[in-house]
N, C-alpha and C. Protein backbone atom coordinates (compact mmCIF):
# COMPACT_ATOMS: atom_id res chain seq x y z
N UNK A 1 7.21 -1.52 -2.08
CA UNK A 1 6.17 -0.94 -1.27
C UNK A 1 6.20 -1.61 0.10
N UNK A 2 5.89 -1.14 1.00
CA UNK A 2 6.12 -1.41 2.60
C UNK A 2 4.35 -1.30 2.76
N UNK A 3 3.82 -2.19 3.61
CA UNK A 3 2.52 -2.13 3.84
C UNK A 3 2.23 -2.43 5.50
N UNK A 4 1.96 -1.67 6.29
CA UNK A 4 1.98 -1.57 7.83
C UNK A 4 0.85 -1.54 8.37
N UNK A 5 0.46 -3.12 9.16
CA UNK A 5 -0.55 -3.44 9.18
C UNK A 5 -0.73 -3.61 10.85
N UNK A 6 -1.95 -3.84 12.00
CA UNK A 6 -2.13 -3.86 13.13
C UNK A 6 -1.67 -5.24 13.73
N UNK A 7 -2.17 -6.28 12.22
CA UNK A 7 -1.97 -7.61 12.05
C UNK A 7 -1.89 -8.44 10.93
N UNK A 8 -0.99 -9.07 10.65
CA UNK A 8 -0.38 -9.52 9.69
C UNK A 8 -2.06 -10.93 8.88
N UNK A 9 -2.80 -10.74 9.97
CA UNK A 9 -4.04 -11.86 9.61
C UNK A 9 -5.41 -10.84 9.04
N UNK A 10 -4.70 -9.42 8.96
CA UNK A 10 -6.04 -8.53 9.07
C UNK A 10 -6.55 -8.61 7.33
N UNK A 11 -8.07 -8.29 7.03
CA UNK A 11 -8.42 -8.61 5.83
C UNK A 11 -7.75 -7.58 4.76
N UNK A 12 -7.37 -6.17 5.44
CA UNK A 12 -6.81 -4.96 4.27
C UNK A 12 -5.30 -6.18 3.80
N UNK A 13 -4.99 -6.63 4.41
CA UNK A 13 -3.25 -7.43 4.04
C UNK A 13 -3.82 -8.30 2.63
N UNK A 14 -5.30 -8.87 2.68
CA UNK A 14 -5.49 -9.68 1.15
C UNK A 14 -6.04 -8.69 0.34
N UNK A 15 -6.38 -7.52 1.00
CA UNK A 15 -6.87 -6.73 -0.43
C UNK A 15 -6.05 -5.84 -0.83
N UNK A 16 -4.80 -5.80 -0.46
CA UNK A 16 -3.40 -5.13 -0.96
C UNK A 16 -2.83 -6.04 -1.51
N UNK A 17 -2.79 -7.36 -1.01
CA UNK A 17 -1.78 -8.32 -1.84
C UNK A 17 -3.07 -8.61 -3.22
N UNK A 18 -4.07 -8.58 -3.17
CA UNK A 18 -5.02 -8.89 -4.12
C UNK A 18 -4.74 -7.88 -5.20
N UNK A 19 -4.51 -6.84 -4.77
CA UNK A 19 -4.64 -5.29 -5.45
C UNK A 19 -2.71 -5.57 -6.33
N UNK A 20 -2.20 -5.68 -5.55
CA UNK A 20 -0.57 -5.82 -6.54
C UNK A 20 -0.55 -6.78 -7.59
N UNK A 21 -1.36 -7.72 -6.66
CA UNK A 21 -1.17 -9.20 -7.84
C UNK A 21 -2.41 -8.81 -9.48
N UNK A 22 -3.31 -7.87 -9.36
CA UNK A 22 -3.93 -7.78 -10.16
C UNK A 22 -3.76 -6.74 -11.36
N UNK A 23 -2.71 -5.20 -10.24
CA UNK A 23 -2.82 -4.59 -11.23
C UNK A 23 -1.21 -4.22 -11.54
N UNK A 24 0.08 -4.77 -10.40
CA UNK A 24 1.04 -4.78 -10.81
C UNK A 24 2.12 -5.80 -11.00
N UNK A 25 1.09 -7.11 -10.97
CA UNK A 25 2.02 -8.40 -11.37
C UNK A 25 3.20 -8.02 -11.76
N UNK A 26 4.08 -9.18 -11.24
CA UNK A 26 5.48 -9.12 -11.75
C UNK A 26 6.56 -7.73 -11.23
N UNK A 27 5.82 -6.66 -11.39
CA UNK A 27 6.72 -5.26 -10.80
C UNK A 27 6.53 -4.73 -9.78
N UNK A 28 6.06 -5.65 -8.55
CA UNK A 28 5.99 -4.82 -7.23
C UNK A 28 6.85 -5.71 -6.38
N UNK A 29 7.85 -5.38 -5.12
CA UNK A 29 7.93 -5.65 -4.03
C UNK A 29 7.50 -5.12 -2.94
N UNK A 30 6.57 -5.98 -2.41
CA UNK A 30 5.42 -5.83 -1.05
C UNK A 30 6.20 -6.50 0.04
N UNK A 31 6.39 -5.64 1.41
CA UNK A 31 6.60 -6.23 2.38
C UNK A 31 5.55 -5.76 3.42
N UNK A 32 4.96 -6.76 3.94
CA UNK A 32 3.84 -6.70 4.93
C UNK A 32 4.33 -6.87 6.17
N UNK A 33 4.54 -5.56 7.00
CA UNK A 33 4.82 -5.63 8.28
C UNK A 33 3.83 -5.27 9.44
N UNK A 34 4.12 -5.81 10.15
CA UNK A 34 3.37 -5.95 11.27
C UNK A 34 3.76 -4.68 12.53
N UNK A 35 3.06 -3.69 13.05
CA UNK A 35 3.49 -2.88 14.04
C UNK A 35 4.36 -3.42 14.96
N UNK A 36 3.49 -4.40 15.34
CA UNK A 36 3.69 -5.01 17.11
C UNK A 36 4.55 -6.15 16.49
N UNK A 37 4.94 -6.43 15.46
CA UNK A 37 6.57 -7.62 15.20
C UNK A 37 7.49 -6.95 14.95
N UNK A 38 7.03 -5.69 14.24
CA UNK A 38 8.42 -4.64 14.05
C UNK A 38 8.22 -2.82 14.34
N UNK A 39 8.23 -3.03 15.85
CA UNK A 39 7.66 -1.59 15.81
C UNK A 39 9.12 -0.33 15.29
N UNK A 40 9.72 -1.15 15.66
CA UNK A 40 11.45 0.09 15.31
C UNK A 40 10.72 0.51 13.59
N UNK A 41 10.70 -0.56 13.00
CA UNK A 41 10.61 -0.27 11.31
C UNK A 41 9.49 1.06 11.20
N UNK A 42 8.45 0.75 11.73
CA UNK A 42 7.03 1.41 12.01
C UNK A 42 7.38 2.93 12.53
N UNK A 43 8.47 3.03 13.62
CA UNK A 43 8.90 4.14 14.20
C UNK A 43 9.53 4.62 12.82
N UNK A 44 10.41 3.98 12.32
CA UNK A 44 11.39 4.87 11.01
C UNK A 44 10.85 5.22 10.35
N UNK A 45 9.73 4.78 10.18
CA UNK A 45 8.77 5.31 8.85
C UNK A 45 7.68 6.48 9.34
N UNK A 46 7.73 6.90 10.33
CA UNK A 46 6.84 7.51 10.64
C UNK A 46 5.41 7.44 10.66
N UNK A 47 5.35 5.94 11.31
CA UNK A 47 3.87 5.74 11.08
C UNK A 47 2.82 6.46 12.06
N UNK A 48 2.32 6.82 11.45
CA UNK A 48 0.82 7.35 12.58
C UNK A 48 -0.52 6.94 12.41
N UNK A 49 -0.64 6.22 11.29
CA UNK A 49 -1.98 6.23 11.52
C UNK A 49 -2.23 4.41 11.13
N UNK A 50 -3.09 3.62 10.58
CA UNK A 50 -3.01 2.41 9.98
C UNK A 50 -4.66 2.02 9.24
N UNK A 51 -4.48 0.92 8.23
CA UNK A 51 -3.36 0.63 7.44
C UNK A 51 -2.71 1.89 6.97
N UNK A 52 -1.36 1.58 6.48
CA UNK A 52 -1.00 2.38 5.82
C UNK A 52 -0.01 1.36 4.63
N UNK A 53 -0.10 2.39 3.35
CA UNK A 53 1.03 1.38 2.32
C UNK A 53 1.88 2.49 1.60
N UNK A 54 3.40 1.92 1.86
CA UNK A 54 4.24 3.28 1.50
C UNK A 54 4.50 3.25 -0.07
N UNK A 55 4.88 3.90 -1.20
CA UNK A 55 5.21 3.63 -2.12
C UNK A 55 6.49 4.01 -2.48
N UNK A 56 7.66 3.68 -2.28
CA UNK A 56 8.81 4.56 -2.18
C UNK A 56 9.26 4.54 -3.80
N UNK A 57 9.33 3.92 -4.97
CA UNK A 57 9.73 3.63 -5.91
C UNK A 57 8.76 3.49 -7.36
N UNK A 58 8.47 4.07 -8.04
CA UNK A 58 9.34 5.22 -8.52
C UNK A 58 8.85 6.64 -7.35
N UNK A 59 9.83 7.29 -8.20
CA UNK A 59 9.58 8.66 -7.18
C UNK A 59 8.25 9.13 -7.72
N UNK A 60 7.28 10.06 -7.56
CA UNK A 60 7.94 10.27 -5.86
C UNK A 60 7.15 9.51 -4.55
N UNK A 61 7.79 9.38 -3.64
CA UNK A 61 7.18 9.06 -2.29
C UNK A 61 5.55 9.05 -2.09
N UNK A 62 4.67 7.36 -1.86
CA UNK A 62 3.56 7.91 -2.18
C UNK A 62 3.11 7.46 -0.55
N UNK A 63 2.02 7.66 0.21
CA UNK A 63 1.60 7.33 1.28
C UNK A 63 0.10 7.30 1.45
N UNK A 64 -0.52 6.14 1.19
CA UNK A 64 -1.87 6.07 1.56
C UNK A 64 -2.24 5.36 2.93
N UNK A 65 -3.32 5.92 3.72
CA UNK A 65 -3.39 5.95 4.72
C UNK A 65 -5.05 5.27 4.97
N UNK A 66 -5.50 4.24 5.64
CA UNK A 66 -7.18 3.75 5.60
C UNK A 66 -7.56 2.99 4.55
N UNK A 67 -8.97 2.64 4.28
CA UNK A 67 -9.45 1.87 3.39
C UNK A 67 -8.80 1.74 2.41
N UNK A 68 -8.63 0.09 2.18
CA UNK A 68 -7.93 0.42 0.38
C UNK A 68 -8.74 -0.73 -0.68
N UNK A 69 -9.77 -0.43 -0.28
CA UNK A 69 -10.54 -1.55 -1.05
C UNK A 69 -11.19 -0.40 -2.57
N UNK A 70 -11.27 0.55 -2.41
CA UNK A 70 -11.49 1.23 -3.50
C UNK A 70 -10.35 1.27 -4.72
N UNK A 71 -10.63 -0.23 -5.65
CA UNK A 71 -8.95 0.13 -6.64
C UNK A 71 -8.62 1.96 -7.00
N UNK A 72 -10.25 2.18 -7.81
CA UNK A 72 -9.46 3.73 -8.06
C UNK A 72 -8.77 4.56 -7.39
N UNK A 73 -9.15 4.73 -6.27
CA UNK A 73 -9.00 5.90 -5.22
C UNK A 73 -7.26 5.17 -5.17
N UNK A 74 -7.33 3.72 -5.11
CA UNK A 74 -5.89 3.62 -4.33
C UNK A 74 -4.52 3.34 -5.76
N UNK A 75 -5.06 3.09 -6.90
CA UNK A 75 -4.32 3.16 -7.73
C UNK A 75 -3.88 4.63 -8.11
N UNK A 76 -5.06 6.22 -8.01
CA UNK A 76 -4.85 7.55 -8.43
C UNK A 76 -4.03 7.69 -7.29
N UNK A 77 -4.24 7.30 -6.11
CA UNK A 77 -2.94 7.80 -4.83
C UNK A 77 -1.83 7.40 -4.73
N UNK A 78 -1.72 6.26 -5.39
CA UNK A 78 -0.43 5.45 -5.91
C UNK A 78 0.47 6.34 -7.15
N UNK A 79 -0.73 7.61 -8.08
CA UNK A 79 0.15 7.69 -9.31
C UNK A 79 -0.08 6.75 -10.29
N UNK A 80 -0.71 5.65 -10.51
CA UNK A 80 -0.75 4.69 -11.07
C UNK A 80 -1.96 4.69 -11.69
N UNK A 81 -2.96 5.37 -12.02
CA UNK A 81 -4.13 5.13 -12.83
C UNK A 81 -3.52 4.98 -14.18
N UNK A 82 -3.05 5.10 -14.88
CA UNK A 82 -2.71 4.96 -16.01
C UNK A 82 -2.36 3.40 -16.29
N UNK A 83 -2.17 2.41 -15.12
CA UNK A 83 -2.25 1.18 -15.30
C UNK A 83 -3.57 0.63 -15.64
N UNK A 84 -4.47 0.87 -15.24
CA UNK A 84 -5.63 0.60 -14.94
C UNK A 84 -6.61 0.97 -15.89
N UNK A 85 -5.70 1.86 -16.90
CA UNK A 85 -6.76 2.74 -17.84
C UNK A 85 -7.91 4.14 -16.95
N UNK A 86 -7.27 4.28 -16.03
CA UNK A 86 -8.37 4.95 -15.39
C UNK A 86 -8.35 6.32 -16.30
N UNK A 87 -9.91 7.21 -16.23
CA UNK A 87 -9.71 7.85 -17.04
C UNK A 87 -9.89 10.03 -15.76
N UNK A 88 -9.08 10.09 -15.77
CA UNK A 88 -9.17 11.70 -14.35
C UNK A 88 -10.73 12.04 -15.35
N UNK A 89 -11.50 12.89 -14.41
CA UNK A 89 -12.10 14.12 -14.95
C UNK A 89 -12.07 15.65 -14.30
C-alpha cells in the first residue's frame, strides 16, 4: 500500500500506520510518501486529492481518498471487512 501524505508529521500518517498494525499485522507493506519529497511518485500515481492510500495488492486496485479514522468505512473501501468481522447490511 502507498499512502500520500501533505506531510510525513501529519496525524492521518499514525492513524494509517495505527490502522495496518491493528488490523493487518504482519501482511501489509506501507510506504508513506510525502508529496513535496516525492512529487514525480505523486504525479505517477495520479494523485489529486489528499490523504490518499493506494491499495494495489491483492487485486483489485483500491483508492481511498480523506478521513481515515473511521476503521469501517476504511477497511469496507479497502475490501477488507471480512478481517475485521465486519458484518454489510
Amino acid at each position: 500500500m502507498k499512502a500520500f501524505f501533505q506531510s510525513c508529521k501529519s496525524q492521518h500518517v499514525s492513524v494509517i500506520k495505527s490502522f495496518c498494525e491493528k488490523y493487518l499485522k504482519g501482511r501489509y507493506d506501507l510506504k508513506v510518501i510525502d508529496i513535496y519529497q516525492q512529487p514525480l511518485t505523486a504525479q505517477n500515481e495520479q494523485v489529486i486529492a489528499l490523504p490518499l492510500l493506494i491499495k494495489s495488492f491483492p487485486l483489485p486496485k483500491k483508492r481511498l481518498i480523506g478521513n481515515m479514522s473511521d476503521t469501517a468505512k476504511v477497511l469496507k473501501g479497502l475490501g477488507l471487512q471480512d478481517v475485521a468481522g465486519i458484518v454489510e447490511n
